[in-house]
Protein backbone atom coordinates (compact mmCIF):
# COMPACT_ATOMS: atom_id res chain seq x y z
CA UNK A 1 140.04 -168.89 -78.94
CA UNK A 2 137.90 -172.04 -79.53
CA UNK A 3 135.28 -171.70 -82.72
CA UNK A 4 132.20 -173.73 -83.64
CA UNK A 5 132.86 -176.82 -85.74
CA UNK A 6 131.42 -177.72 -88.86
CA UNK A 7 131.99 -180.94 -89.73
CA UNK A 8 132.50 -181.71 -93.62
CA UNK A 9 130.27 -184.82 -95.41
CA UNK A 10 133.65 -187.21 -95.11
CA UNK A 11 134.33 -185.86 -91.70
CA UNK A 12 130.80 -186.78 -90.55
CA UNK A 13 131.66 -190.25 -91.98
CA UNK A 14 134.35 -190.67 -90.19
CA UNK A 15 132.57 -189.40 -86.56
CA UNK A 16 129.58 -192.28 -87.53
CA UNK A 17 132.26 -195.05 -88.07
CA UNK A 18 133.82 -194.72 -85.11
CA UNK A 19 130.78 -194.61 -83.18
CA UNK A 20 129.44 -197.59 -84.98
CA UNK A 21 132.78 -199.95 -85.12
CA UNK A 22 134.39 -200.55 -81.79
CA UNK A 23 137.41 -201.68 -83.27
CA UNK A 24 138.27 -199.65 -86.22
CA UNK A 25 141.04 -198.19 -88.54
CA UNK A 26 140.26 -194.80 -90.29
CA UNK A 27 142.12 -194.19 -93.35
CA UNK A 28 142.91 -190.46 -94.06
CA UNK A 29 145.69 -187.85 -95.00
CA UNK A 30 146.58 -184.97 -92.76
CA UNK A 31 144.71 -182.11 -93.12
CA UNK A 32 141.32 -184.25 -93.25
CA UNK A 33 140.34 -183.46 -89.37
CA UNK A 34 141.23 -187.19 -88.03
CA UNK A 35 141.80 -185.69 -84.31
CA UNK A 36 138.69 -183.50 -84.15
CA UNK A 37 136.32 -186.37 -85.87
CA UNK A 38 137.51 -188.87 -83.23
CA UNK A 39 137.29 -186.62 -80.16
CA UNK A 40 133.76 -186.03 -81.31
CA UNK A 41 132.99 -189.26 -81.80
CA UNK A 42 133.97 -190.39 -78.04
CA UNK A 43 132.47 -187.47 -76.77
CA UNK A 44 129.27 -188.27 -78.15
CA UNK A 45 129.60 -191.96 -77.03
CA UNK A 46 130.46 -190.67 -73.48
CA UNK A 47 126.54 -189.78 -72.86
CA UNK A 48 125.86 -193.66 -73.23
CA UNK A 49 129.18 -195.26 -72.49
CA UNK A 50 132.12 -195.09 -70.65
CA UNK A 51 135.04 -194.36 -73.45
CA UNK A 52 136.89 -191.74 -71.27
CA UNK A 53 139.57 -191.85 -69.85
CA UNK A 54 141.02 -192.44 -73.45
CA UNK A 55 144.79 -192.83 -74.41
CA UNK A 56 145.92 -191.28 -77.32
CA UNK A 57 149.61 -192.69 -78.68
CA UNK A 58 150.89 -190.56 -81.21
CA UNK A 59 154.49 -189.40 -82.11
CA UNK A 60 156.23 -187.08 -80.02
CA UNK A 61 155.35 -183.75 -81.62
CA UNK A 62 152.05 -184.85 -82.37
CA UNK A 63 151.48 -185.72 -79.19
CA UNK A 64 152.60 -182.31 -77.28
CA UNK A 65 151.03 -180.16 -79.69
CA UNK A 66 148.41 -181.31 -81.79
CA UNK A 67 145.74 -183.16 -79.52
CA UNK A 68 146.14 -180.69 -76.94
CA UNK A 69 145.28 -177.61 -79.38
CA UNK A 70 142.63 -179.60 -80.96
CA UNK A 71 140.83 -179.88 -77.98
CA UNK A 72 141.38 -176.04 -77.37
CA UNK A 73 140.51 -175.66 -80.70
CA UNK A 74 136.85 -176.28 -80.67
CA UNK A 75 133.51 -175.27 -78.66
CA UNK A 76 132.11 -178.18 -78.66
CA UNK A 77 135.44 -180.22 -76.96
CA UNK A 78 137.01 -177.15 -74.40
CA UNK A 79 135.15 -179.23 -72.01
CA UNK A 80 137.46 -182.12 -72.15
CA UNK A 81 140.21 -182.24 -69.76
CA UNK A 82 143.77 -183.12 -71.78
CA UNK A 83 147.14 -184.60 -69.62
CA UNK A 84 150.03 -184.91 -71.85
CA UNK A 85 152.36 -187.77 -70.60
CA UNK A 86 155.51 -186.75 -72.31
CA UNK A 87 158.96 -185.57 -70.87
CA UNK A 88 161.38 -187.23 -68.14
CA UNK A 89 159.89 -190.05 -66.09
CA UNK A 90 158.95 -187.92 -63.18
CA UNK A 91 157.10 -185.37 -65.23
CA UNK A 92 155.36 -188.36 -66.63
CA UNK A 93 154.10 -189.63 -63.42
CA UNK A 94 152.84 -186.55 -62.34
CA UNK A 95 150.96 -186.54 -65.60
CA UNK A 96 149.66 -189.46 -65.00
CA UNK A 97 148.47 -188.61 -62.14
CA UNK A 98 146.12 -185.54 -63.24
CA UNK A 99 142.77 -186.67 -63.48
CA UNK A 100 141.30 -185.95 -67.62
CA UNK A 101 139.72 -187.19 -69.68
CA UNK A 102 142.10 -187.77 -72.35
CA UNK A 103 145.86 -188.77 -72.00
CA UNK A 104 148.56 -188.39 -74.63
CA UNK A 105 151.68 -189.72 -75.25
CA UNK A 106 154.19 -191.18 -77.65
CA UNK A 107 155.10 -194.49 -78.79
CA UNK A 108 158.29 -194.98 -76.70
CA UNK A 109 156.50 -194.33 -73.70
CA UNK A 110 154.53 -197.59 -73.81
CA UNK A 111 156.76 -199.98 -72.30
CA UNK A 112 157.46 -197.59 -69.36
CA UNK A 113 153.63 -196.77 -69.45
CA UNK A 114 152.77 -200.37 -68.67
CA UNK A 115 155.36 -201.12 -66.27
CA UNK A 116 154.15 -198.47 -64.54
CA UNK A 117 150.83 -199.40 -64.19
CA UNK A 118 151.90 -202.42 -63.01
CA UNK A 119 148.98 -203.99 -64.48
CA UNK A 120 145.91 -201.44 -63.39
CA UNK A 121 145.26 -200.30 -66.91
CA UNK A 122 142.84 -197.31 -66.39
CA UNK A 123 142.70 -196.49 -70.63
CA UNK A 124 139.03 -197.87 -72.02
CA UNK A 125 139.86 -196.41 -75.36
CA UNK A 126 142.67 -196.56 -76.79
CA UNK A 127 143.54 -194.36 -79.70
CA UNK A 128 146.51 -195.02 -81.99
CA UNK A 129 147.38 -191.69 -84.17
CA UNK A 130 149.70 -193.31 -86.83
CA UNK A 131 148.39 -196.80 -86.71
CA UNK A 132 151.62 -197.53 -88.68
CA UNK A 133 154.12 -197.32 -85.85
CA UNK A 134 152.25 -200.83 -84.98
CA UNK A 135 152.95 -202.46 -88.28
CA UNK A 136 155.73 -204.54 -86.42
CA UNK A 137 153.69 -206.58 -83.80
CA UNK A 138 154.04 -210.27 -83.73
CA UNK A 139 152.72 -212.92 -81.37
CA UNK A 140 156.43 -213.99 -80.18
CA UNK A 141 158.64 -211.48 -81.13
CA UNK A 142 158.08 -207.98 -82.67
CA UNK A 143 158.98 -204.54 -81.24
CA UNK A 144 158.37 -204.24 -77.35
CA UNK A 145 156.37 -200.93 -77.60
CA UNK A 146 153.76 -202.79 -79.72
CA UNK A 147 154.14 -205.78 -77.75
CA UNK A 148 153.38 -203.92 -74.77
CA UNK A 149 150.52 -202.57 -75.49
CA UNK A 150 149.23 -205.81 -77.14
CA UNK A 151 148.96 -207.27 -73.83
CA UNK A 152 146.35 -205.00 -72.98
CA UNK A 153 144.96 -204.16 -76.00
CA UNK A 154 141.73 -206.79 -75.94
CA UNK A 155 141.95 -207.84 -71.99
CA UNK A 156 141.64 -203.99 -71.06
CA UNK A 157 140.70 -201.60 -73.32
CA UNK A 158 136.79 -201.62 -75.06
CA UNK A 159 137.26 -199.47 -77.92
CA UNK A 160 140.66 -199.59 -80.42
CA UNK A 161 140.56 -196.44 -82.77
CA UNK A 162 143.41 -196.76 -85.47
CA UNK A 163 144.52 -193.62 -87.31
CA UNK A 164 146.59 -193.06 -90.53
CA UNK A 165 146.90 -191.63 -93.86
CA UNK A 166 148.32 -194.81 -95.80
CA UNK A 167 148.26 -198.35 -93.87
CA UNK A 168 150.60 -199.91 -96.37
CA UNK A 169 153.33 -198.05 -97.58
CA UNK A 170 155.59 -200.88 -98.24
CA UNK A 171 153.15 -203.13 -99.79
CA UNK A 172 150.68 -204.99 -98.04
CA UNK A 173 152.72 -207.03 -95.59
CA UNK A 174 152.40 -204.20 -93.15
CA UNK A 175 149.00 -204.61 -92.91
CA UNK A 176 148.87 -207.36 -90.49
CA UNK A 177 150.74 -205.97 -87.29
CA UNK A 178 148.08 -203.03 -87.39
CA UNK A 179 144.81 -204.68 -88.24
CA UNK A 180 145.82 -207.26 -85.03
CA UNK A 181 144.85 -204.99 -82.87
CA UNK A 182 141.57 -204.76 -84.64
CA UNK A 183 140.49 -208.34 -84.62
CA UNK A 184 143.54 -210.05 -82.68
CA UNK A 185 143.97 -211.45 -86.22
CA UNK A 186 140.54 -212.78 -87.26
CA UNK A 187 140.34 -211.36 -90.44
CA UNK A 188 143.90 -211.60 -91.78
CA UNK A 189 145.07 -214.83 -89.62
CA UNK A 190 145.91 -215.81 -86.00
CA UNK A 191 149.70 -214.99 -86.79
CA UNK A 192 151.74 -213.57 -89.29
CA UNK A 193 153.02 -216.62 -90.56
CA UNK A 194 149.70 -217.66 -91.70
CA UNK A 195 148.79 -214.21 -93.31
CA UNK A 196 152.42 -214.70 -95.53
CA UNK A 197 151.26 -218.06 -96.03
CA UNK A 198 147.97 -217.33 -97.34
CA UNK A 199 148.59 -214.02 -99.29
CA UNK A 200 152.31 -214.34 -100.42
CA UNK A 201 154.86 -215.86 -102.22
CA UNK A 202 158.84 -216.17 -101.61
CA UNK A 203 160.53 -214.10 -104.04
CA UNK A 204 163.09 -215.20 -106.47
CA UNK A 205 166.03 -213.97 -103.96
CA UNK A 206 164.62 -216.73 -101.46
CA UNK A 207 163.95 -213.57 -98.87
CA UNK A 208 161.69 -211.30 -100.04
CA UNK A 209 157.42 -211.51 -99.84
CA UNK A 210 155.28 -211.17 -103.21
CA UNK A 211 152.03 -210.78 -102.99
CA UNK A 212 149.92 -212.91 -104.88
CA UNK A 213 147.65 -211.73 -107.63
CA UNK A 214 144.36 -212.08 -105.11
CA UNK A 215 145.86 -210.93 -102.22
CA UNK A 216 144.76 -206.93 -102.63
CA UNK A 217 141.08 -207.57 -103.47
CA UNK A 218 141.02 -210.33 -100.57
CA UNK A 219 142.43 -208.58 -97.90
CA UNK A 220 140.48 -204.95 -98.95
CA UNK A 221 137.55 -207.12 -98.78
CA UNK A 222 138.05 -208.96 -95.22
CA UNK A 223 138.90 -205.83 -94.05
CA UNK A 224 135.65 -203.52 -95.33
CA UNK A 225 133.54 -203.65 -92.23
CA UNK A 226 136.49 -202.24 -89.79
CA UNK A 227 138.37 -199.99 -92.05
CA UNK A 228 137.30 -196.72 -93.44
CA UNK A 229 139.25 -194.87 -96.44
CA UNK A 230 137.92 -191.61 -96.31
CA UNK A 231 136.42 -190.59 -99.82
CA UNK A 232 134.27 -187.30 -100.78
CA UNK A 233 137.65 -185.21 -100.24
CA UNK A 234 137.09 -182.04 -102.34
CA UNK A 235 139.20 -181.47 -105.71
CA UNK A 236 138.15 -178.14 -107.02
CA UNK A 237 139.95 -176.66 -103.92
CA UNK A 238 143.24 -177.27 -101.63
CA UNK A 239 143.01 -178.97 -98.05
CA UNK A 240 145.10 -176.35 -96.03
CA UNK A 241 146.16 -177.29 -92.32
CA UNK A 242 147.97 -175.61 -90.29
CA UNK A 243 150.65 -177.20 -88.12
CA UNK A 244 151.55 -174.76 -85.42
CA UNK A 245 155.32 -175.81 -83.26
CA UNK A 246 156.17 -174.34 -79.97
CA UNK A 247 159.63 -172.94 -79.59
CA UNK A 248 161.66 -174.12 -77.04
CA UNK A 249 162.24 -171.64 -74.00
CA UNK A 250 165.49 -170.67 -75.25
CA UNK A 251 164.38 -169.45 -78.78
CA UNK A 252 161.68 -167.81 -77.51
CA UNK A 253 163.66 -165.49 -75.56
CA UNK A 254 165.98 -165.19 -78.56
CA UNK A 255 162.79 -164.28 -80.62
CA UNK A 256 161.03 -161.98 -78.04
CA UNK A 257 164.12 -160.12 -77.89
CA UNK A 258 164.43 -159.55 -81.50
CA UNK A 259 161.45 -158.53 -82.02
CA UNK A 260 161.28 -155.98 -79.08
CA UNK A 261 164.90 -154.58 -79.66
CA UNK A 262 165.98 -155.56 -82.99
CA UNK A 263 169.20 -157.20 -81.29
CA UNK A 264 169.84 -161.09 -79.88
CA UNK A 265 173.03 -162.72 -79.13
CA UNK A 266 173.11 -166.63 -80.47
CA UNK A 267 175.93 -168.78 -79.58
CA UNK A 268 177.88 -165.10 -78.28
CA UNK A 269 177.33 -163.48 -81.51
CA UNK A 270 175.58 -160.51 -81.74
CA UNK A 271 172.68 -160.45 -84.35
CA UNK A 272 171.62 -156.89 -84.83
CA UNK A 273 168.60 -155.65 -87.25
CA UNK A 274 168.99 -152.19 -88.96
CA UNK A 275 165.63 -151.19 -89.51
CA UNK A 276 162.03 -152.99 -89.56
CA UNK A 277 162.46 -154.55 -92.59
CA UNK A 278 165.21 -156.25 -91.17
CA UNK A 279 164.33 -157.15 -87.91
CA UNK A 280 160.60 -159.10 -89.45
CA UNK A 281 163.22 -160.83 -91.48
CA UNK A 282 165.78 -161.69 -88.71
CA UNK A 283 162.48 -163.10 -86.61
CA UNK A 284 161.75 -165.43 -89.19
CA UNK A 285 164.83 -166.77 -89.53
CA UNK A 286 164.69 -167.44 -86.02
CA UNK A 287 161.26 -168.98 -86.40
CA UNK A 288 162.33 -171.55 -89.05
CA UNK A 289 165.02 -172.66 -86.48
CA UNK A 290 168.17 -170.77 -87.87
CA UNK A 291 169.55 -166.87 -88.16
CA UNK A 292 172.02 -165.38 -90.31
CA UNK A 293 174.95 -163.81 -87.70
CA UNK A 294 176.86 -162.44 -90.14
CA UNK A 295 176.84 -160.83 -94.07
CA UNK A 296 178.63 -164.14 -94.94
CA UNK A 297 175.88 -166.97 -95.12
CA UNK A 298 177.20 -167.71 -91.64
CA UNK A 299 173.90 -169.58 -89.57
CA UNK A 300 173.55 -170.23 -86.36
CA UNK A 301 171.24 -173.06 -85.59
CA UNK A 302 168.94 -172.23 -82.41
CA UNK A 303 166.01 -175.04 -83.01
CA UNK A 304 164.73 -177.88 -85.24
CA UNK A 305 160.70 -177.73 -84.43
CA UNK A 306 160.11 -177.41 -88.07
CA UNK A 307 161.79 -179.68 -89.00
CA UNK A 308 160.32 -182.45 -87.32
CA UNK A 309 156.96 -181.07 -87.83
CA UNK A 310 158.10 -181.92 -91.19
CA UNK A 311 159.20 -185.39 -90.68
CA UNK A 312 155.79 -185.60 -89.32
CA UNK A 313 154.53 -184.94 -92.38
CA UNK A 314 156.82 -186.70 -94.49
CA UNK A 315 155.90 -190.20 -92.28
CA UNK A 316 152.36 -189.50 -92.39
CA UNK A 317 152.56 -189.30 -95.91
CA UNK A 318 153.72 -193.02 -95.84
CA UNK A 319 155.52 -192.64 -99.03
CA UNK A 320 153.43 -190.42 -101.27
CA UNK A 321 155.72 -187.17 -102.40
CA UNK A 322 156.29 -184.09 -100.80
CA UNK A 323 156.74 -181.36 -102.29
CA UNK A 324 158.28 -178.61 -99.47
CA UNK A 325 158.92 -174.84 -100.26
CA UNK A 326 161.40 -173.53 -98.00
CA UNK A 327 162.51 -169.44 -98.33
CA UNK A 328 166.19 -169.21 -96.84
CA UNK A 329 169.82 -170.73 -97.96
CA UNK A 330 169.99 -171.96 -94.42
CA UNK A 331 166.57 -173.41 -95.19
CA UNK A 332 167.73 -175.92 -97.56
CA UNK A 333 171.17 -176.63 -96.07
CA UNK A 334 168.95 -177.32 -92.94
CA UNK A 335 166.34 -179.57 -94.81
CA UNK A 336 168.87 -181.48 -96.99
CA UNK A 337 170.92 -182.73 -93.82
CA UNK A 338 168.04 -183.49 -92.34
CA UNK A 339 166.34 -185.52 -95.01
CA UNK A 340 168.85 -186.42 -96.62
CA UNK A 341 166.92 -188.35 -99.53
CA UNK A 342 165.21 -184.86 -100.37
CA UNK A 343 166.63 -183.44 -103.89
CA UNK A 344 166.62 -179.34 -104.24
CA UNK A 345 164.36 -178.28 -107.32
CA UNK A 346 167.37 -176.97 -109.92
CA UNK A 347 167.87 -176.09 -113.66
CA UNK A 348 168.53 -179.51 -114.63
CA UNK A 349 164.91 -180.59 -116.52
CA UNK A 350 165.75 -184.18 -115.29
CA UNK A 351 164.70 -183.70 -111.41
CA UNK A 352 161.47 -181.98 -112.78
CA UNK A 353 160.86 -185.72 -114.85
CA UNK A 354 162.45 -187.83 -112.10
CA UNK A 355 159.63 -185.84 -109.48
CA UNK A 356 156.76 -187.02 -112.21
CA UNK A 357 157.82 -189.98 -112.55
CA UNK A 358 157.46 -190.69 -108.65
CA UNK A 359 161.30 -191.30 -108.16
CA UNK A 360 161.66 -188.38 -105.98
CA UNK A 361 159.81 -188.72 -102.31
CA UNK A 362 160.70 -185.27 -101.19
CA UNK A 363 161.48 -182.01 -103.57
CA UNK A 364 162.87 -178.97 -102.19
CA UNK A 365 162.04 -175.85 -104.10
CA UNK A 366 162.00 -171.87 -103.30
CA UNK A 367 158.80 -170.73 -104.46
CA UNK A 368 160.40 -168.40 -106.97
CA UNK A 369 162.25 -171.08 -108.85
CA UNK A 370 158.81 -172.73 -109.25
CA UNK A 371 157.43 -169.84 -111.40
CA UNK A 372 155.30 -170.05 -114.05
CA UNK A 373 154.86 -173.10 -116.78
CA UNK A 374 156.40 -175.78 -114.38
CA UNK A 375 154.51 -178.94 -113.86
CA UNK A 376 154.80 -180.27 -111.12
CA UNK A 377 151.45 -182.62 -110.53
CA UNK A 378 151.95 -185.48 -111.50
CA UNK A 379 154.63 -186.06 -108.98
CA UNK A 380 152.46 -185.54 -106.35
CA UNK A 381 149.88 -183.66 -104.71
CA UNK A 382 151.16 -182.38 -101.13
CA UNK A 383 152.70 -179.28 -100.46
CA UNK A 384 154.16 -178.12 -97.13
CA UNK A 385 155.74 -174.75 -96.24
CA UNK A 386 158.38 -175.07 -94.62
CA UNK A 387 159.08 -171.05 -94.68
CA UNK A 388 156.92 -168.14 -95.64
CA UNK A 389 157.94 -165.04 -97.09
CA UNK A 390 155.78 -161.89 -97.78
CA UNK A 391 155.12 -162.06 -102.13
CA UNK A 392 151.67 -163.25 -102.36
CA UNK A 393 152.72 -164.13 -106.45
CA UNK A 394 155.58 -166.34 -105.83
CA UNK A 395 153.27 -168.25 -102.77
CA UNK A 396 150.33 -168.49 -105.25
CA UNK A 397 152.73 -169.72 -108.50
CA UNK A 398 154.13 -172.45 -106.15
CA UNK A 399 150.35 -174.01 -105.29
CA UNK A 400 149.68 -174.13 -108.39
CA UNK A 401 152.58 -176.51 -109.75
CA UNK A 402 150.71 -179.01 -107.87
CA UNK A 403 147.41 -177.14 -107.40
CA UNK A 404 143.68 -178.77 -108.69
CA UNK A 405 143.88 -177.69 -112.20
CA UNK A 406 146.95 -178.91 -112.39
CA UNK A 407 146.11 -182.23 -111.20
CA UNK A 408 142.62 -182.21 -113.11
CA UNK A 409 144.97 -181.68 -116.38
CA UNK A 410 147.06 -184.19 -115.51
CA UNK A 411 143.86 -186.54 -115.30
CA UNK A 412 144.44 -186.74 -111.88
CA UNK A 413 141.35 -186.78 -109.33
CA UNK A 414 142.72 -186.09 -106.15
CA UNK A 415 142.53 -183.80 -103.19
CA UNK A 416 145.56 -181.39 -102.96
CA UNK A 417 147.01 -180.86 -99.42
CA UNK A 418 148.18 -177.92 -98.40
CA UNK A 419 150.41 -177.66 -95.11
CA UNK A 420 152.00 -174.80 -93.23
CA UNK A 421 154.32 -175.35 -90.55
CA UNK A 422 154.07 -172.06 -88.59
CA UNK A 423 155.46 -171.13 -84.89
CA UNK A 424 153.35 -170.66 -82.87
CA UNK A 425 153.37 -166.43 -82.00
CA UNK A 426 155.61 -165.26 -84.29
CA UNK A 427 155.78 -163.49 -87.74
CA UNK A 428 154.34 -166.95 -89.69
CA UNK A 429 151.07 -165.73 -88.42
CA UNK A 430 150.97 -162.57 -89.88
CA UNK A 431 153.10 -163.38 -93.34
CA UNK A 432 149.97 -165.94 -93.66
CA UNK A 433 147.24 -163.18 -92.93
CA UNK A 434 149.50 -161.52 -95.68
CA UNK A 435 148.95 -164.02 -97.73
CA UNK A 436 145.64 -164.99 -97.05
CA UNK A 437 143.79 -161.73 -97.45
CA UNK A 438 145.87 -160.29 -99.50
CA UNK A 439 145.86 -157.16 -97.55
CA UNK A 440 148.85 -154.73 -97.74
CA UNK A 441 152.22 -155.72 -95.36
CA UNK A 442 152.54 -152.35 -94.07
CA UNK A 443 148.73 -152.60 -92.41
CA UNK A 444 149.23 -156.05 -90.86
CA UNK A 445 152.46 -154.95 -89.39
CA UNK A 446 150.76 -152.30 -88.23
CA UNK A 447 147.91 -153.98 -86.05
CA UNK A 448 150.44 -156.26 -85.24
CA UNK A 449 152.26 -152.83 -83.18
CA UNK A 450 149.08 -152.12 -81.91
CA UNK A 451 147.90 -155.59 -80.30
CA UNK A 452 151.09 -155.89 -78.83
């Protein structure tokens, strides 16, 4: 069900930038309505200009799920229509094909999307969610996605709308492959040799780039009239954002059947749930990606949606700390294969100082080992649940390791994000009304029973 939208002071920023700057790079962490502040933006410059159709790159995930909602999302935007170009190459061609008003797909489509064309560009805006997967663009050489669309991006398309939450992650040298398609180099120099030249210096191994003393203040200041960092981001209270995942057709029948008759079968084992209790616990394990078939620990893995909603977060994080509470064994086992420079929150009071000290990019922790008196702040300030669980205490203690009085004791004044990975129809809804209202389990379950 769409709702009204309410833009905050930083979001209305952001919607009079874009509108203003036909060429422009918005700097902003998830959770701080990037999506919904552009779409409003081009659908307000649609009554005086053509900026539709629009093409929206964005990583694969984001691309399926999160424009497409967002657009569902709101009143003031259900009137846009949304093609997704994603999938095998004939499902992208049909795709293509639908007449909207806004197209998404991901990165790796955009060599095929231009040979395709075959020239007949039909984008006028061109939207680039993670402006970072261009950071690799040179004149001559460079990755062929960005080179692709660099062909294009001044001789076809009016309006370039770059989208991130840190442009420089790795120092400033990634700076110029992004703000190219800004400017075609202008502001930073015609290629990138000339921006090493003039901001850099060769390092003492003879490989590596050091940026000279001037270069930050320099380059901020060439780049104020077509960048915005978003400021005004409240600090008395959390961001929270909700990043919903779709479960593939498989584990949705898995799930479905769970729920309905407290039995599945995953990989030919039988996964049977004793009583209620059971069974809510069973479904989410299943969505988180992994059930328990046996009283062993044994796991049966059945999908990984979370966890590259997580990676999503992780990358869009460009290299600020995560901090990621997960609620089952198989959890962790899951997460620490996957991201494999993640470290699992422990005993040992050296990962709590190596997480302060910034050495740690991504700390696992159960929200009931991160009970009361830990500090946990001034290693970073984002937060994503990977899992829920049903004790409103342990959920509360774990936001506040990192929460804002934490960070305000810390001398730290900074917006605290707040992210919960939840599939999309399942028991994460309700675990979240749990702990969001704070009303008894036993009466959500209940209206659950009786809407379904």
């Amino acid at each position: 069900m769409s709702r009204a939208f309410t833009p905050h002071a930083y979001q209305l920023d952001i919607i009079e930038f874009i509108q203003q700057t036909k060429r422009c790079a918005v700097w902003a962490g998830m959770g701080t309505g990037k999506t919904v502040s552009t779409l409003t933006a081009l659908d307000n410059l649609s009554h005086t200009e053509d900026v539709f159709p629009a093409l929206v790159l964005a990583p694969l995930r984001v691309a399926r799920v999160t424009w497409p909602d967002e657009i569902k999302k709101w009143d003031h935007l259900s009137h846009l229509k949304v093609s997704v170009i994603t999938g095998n190459a004939k499902e992208r061609a049909a795709a293509m094909a639908v007449q909207a008003d806004v197209y998404v797909t991901n990165y790796d489509n955009l060599v095929w999307l231009t040979t395709e064309l075959k020239g007949a560009w039909p984008y006028t805006t061109v939207v680039a969610d993670e402006l970072t997967r261009l950071k690799s663009f040179r004149i001559r050489q460079g990755s062929k996605r960005a080179g692709a669309l660099g062909k294009v991006a001044f001789s076809k398309v009016n309006r370039f709308i770059g989208l991130t939450g840190t442009p420089s992650p790795n120092g400033l040298k990634d700076l110029w492959g992004q703000t190219w398609f800004l400017d075609q180099g202008h502001r930073l120099g015609r290629t990138y040799s000339a921006f090493e030249q003039r901001w850099f210096q060769t390092g003492y191994d003879g490989y590596s780039l050091t940026a000279l003393p001037n270069a930050q203040e320099e380059i901020e200041s060439r780049l104020s009239d077509v960048c915005l960092t978003v400021s005004g981001l409240p600090v008395d209270e959390p961001i929270h954002n909700r990043i919903y995942v779709n479960l593939p057709a498989k584990a949705r029948a898995q799930y479905v059947e769970m729920e309905r008759d407290m039995f599945t079968e995953l990989d030919g084992h039988g996964v049977e749930a004793l009583n209620a209790a059971a069974r809510t616990m069973k479904c989410l394990q299943l969505a988180n990606g992994a059930a328990y078939i046996d009283d062993k620990q044994t796991y049966e893995v059945v999908h990984d949606e979370k966890i590259d909603a997580l990676k999503s977060v992780i990358e869009e994080a460009n290299g600020a700390p995560v901090l990621v509470a997960y609620h089952f064994k198989s959890d962790l086992a899951r997460l620490q294969k996957a991201i494999p420079a993640g470290r699992a929150l422990d005993a040992d009071p050296a990962t709590i100082r190596d997480w302060n000290a910034g050495q740690i990019p991504v700390l696992f922790a159960h929200p009931a080992s991160a009970g009361h008196g830990l500090n946990l702040a001034e290693g970073g300030n984002i937060l994503a649940f990977f899992s829920l669980n049903w004790n409103l205490e342990e959920h509360m203690q774990i936001i506040e390791r990192v929460g804002p009085m934490r960070q305000a004791q810390a001398g730290l004044k900074r917006p605290v994000f707040i992210h919960y990975i939840m599939a999309e129809g399942t028991v994460d809804d309700l675990i979240l009304e749990r702990l969001t209202s704070k009303r008894s389990v036993q009466d959500i379950l209940l209206d659950a029973l009786k809407r379904r």
